[in-house]
Protein backbone atom coordinates (compact mmCIF):
# COMPACT_ATOMS: atom_id res chain seq x y z
CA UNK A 1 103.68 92.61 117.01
CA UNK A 2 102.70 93.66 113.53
CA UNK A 3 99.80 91.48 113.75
CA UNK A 4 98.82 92.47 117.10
CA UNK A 5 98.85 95.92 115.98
CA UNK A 6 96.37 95.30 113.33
CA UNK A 7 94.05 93.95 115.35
CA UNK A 8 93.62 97.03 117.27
CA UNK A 9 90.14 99.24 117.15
CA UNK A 10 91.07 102.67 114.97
CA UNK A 11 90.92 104.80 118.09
CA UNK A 12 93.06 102.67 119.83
CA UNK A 13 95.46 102.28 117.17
CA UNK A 14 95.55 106.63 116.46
CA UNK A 15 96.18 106.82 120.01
CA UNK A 16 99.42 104.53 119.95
CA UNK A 17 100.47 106.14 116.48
CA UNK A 18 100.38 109.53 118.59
CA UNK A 19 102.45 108.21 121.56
CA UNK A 20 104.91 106.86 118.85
CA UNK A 21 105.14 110.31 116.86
CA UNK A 22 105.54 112.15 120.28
CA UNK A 23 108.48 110.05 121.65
CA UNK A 24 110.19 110.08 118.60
CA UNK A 25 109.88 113.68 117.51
CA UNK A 26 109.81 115.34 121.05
CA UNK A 27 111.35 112.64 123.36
CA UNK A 28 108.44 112.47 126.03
CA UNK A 29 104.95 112.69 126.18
CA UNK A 30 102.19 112.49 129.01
CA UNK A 31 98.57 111.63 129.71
CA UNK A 32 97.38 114.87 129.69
CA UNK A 33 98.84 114.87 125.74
CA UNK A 34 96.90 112.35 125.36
CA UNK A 35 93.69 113.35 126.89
CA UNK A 36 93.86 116.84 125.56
CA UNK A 37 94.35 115.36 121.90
CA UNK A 38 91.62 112.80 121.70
CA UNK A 39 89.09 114.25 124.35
CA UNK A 40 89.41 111.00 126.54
CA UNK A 41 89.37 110.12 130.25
CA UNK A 42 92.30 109.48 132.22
CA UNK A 43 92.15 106.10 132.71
CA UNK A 44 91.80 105.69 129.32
CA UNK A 45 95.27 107.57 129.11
CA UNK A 46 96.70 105.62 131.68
CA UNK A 47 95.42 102.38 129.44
CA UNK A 48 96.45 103.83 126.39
CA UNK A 49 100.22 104.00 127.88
CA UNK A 50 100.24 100.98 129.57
CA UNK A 51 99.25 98.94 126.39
CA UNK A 52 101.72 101.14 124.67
CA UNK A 53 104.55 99.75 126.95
CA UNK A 54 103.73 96.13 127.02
CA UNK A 55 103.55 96.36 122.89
CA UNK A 56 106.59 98.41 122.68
CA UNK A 57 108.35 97.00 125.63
CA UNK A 58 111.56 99.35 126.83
CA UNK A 59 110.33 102.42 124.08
CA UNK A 60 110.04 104.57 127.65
CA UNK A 61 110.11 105.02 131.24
CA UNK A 62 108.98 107.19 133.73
CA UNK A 63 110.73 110.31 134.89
CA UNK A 64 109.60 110.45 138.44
CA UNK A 65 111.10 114.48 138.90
CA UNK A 66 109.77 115.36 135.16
CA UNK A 67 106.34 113.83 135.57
CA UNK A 68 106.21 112.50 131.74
CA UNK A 69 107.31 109.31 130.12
CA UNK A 70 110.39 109.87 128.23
CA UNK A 71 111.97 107.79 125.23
CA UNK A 72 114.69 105.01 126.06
CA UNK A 73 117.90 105.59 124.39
CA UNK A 74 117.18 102.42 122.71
CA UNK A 75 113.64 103.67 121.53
CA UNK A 76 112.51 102.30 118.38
CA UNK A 77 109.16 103.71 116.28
CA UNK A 78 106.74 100.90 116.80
CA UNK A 79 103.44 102.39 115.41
CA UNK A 80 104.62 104.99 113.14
CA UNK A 81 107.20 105.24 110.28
CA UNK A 82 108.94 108.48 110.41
CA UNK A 83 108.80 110.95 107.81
CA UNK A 84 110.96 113.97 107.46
CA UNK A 85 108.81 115.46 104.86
CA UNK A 86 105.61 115.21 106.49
CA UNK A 87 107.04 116.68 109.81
CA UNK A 88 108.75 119.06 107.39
CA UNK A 89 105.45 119.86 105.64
CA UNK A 90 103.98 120.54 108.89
CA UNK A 91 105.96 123.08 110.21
CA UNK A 92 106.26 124.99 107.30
CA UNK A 93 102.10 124.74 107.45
CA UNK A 94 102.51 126.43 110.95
CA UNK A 95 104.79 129.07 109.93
CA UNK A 96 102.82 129.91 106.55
CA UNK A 97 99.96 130.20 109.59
CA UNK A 98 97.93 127.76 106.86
CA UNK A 99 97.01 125.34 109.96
CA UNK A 100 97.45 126.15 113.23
CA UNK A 101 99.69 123.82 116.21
CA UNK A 102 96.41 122.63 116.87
CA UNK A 103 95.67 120.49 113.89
CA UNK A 104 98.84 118.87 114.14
CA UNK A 105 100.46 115.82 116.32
CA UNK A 106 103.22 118.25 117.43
CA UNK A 107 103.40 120.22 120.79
CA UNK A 108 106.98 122.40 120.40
CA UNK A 109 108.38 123.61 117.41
CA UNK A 110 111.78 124.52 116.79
CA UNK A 111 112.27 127.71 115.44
CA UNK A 112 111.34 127.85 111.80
CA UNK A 113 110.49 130.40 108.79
CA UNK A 114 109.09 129.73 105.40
CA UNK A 115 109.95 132.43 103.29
CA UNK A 116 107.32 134.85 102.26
CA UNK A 117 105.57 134.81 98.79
CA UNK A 118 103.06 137.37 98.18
CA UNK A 119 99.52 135.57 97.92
CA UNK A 120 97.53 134.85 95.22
CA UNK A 121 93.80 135.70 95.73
CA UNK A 122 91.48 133.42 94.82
CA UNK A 123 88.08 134.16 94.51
CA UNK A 124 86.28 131.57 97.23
CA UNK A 125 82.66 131.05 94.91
CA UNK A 126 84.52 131.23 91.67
CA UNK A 127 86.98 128.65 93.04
CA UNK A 128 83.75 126.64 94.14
CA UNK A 129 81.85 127.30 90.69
CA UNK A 130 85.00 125.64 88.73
CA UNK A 131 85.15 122.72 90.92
CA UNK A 132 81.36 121.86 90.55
CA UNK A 133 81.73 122.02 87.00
CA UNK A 134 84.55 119.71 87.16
CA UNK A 135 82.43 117.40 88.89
CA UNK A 136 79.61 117.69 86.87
CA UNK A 137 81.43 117.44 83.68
CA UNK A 138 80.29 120.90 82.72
CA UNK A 139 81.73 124.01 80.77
CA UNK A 140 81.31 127.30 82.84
CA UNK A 141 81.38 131.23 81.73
CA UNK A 142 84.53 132.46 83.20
CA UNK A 143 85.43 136.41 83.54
CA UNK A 144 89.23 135.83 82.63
CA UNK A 145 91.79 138.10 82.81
CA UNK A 146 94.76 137.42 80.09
CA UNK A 147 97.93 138.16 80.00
CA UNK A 148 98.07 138.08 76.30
CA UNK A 149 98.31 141.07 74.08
CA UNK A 150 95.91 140.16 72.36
CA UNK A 151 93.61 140.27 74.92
CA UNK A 152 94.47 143.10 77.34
CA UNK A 153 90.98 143.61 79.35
CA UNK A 154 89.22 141.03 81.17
CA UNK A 155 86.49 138.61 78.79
CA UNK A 156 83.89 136.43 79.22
CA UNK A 157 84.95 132.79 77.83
CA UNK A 158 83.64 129.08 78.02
CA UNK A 159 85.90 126.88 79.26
CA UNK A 160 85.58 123.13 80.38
CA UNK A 161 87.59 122.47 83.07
CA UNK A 162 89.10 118.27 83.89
CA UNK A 163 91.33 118.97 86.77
CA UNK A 164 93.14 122.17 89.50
CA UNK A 165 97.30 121.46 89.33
CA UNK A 166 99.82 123.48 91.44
CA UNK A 167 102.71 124.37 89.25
CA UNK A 168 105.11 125.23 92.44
CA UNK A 169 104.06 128.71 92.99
CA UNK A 170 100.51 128.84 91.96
CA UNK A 171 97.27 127.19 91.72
CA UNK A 172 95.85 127.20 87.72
CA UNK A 173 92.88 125.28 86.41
CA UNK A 174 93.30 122.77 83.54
CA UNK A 175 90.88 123.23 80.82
CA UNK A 176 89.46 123.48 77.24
CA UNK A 177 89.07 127.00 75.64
CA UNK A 178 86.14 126.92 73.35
CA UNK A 179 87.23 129.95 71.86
CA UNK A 180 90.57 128.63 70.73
CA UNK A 181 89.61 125.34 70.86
CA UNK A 182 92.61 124.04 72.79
CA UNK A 183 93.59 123.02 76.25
CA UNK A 184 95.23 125.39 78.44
CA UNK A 185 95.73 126.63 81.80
CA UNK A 186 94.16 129.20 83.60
CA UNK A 187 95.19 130.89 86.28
CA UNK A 188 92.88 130.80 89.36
CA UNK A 189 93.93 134.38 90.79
CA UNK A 190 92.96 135.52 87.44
CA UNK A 191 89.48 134.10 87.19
CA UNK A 192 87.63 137.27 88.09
CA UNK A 193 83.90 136.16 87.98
CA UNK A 194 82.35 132.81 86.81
CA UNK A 195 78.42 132.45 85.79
CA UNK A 196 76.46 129.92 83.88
CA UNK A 197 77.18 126.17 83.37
CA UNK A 198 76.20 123.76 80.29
CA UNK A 199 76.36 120.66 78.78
CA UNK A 200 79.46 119.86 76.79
CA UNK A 201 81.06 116.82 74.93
CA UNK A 202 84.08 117.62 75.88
CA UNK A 203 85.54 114.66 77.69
CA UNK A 204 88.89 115.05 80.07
CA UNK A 205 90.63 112.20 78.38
CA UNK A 206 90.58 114.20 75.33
CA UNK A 207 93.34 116.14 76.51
CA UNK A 208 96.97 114.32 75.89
CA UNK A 209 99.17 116.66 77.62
CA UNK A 210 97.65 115.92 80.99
CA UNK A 211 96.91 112.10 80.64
CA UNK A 212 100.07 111.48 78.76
CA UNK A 213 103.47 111.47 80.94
CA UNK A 214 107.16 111.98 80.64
CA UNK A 215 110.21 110.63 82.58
CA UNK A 216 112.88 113.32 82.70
CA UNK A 217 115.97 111.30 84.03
CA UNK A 218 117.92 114.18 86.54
CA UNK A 219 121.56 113.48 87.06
CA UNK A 220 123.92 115.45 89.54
CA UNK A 221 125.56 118.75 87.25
CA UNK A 222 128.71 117.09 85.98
CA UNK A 223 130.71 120.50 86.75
CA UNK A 224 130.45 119.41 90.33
CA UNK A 225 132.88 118.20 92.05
CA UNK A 226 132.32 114.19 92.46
CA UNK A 227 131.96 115.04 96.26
CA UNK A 228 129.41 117.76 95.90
CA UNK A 229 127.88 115.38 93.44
CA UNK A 230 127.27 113.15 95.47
CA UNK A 231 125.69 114.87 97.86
CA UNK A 232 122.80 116.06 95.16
CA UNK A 233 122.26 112.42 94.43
CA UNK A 234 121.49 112.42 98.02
CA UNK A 235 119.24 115.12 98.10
CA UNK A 236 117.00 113.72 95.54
CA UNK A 237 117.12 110.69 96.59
CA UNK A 238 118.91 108.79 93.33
CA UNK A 239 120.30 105.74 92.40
CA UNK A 240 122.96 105.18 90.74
CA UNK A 241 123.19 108.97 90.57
CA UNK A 242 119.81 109.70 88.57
CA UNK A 243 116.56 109.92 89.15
CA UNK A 244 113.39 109.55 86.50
CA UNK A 245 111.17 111.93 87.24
CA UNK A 246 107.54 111.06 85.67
CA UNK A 247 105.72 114.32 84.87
CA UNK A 248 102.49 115.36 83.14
CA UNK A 249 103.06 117.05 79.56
CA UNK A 250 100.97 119.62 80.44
CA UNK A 251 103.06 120.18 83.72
CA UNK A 252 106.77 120.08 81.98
CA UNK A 253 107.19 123.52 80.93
CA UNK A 254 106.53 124.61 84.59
CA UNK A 255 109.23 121.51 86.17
CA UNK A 256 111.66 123.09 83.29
CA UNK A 257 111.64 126.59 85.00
CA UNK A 258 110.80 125.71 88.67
CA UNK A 259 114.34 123.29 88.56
CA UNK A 260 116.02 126.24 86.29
CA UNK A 261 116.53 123.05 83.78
CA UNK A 262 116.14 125.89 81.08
CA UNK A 263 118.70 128.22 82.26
CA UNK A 264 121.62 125.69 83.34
CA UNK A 265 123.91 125.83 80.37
CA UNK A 266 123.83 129.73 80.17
CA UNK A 267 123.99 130.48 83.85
CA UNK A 268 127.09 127.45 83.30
CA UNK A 269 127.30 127.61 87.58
CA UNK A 270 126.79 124.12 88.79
CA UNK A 271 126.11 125.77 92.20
CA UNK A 272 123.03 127.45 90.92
CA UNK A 273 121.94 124.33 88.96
CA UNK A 274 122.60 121.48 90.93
CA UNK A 275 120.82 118.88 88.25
CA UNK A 276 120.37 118.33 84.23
CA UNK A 277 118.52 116.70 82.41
CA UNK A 278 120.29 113.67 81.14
CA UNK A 279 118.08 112.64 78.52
CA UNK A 280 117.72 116.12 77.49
CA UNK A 281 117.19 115.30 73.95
CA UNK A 282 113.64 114.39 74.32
CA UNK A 283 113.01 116.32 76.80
CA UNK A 284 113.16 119.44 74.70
CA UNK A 285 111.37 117.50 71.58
CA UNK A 286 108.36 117.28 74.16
CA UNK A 287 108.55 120.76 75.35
CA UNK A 288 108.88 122.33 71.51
CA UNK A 289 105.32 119.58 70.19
CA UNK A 290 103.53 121.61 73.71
CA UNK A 291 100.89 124.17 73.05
CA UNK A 292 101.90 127.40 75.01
CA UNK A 293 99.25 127.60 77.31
CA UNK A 294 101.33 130.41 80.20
CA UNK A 295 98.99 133.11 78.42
CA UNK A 296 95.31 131.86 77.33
C-alpha cells in the first residue's frame, strides 16, 4: 500500500492526504470538499474518492440521509500521520486571525482562544532591509532604540546581522555590533529605521553562542508527587523521566526565563515549576561565560 502510495502523481497524492486529514479530524467529508479545495471537476472528486476507498478499503461509507462519506469505526489514517501539534498550531493560527480557515485543511473548528499578547510592530521595509543583508552577507545602518542607560535615545549603529530567532514572545535579530564589537540581539520592534549596506568580513560562523549548542537535561520537579510527576514526563514527552533539550547558547538565557528554570528554587512551588534542570551545574556555568546581549 505504501508503495502504491508512492507511486501516485503529487496532486493525486495531496488530494488523498486531504480525504485522510478530513475523516480523521472531522469524521466525514464530501466531493464538494474536495472540489472547493483543489479547484477540480466532479468527476475528478468522484475519482479521487473512489481510489481513496479501494486504497483504504473500509476507512468510510456512504451516509445515504447525510449525503457525505463518513469514517468507519474501524478507520485507520492511511495517507496522513496525525499530528496534534500541527492541528494544534493551526487553530491557534485561526484564532490569533494570523491565517484565515481558508489556508488550512480544516472546515469546523471547535471553539478555541489563544490568549492575547499585545503586538510587537515591526517595521515591514526595515524587516526586509535586515533580511537582504543577511542574504547578502552585508552590515546595515540600523536606527536602534536601546534599552540601556547608557544609551537612552534612539542611534544610528552598524550591525551585521547572520540569522532572525524567536525567543517565545518576540522576534530579535542576531548580529554583530561594530560599536561594541560583540554579538548580540536586537530587537526587531525596536529597529526604528535601517539605511545603507556594506561590505564586511564579518563571517556568521564567527559567532559561538549561536553555532555552539547545549543539552539542558529537564526532569519532572521532584516536590511532585510521583503521580503528578509522571504526568509532566508525559507532557514533554520524556524517557525515563528526562528530556535533553539541545539549545543554542545564544538562545539559553531566554529558555531559562520562558520555562521559569531561574525562578524554581525561590518560588519552591512545584505547581508553578513543573521541571528543573537536572544537570543544572553546567547549565548555569554556560549562562554566567554568556555576553548579556537583553540590552545592546
Amino acid at each position: 500500500m505504501v508503495d502504491q502510495a508512492l507511486k501516485l502523481r503529487s496532486g493525486v497524492k495531496q488530494r488523498l492526504e486531504f480525504i485522510d486529514f478530513r475523516l480523521f479530524w472531522e469524521g466525514r467529508i464530501n466531493r464538494s470538499d474536495i472540489m472547493e479545495r483543489f479547484k477540480i471537476s466532479t468527476p475528478q472528486a468522484s475519482k479521487d474518492l473512489s481510489l481513496y476507498e479501494s486504497m483504504a478499503p473500509g476507512n468510510l461509507f456512504y451516509d445515504v440521509s447525510a449525503k457525505r462519506y463518513l469514517a468507519s469505526s474501524i478507520f485507520e489514517p492511511k495517507f496522513i500521520q496525525p499530528s496534534a501539534d500541527e492541528y494544534l498550531m493551526q487553530l491557534r493560527n485561526i484564532s490569533d486571525r494570523t491565517v484565515p480557515i481558508e489556508a488550512t485543511w480544516l472546515s469546523t473548528l471547535p471553539s478555541a482562544e489563544s490568549m492575547p499578547l499585545p503586538a510587537r510592530r515591526v517595521n515591514v521595509r526595515v524587516l526586509r532591509s535586515l533580511i537582504g543583508a543577511i542574504e547578502s552577507r552585508q552590515a546595515i545602518n540600523v536606527f536602534y532604540q536601546s534599552m540601556n542607560n547608557d544609551r537612552p535615545k534612539p542611534m544610528w549603529r552598524w550591525i551585521v546581522p547572520h540569522a532572525l530567532a524567536h525567543d517565545g514572545l518576540r522576534w530579535h535579530v542576531r548580529a554583530y555590533c561594530e560599536e561594541t564589537k560583540k554579538f548580540k540581539d536586537f530587537v526587531l520592534s525596536r529597529c526604528l529605521e535601517a539605511s545603507d549596506y556594506r561590505e564586511t568580513e564579518i563571517k556568521a560562523d564567527q559567532d559561538r553562542e549561536w553555532n555552539e549548542v547545549f543539552g539542558v537535561v529537564l526532569i519532572p520537579n521532584p516536590l511532585l508527587s510521583p503521580e503528578q510527576q509522571e504526568v509532566i514526563s508525559q507532557d514533554y514527552c520524556m524517557d525515563y523521566g528526562q528530556i535533553a533539550v539541545s539549545v543554542r547558547k545564544a538562545l539559553l538565557y531566554y529558555f531559562n526565563k520562558r520555562l521559569r528554570l531561574d525562578v524554581a528554587k525561590a518560588i519552591d512551588n512545584p505547581k508553578e515549576t513543573p521541571v528543573v534542570v537536572l544537570n543544572e551545574k553546567a547549565f548555569k556555568d554556560i549562562l554566567a561565560e554568556l555576553a548579556p546581549s537583553e540590552n545592546p
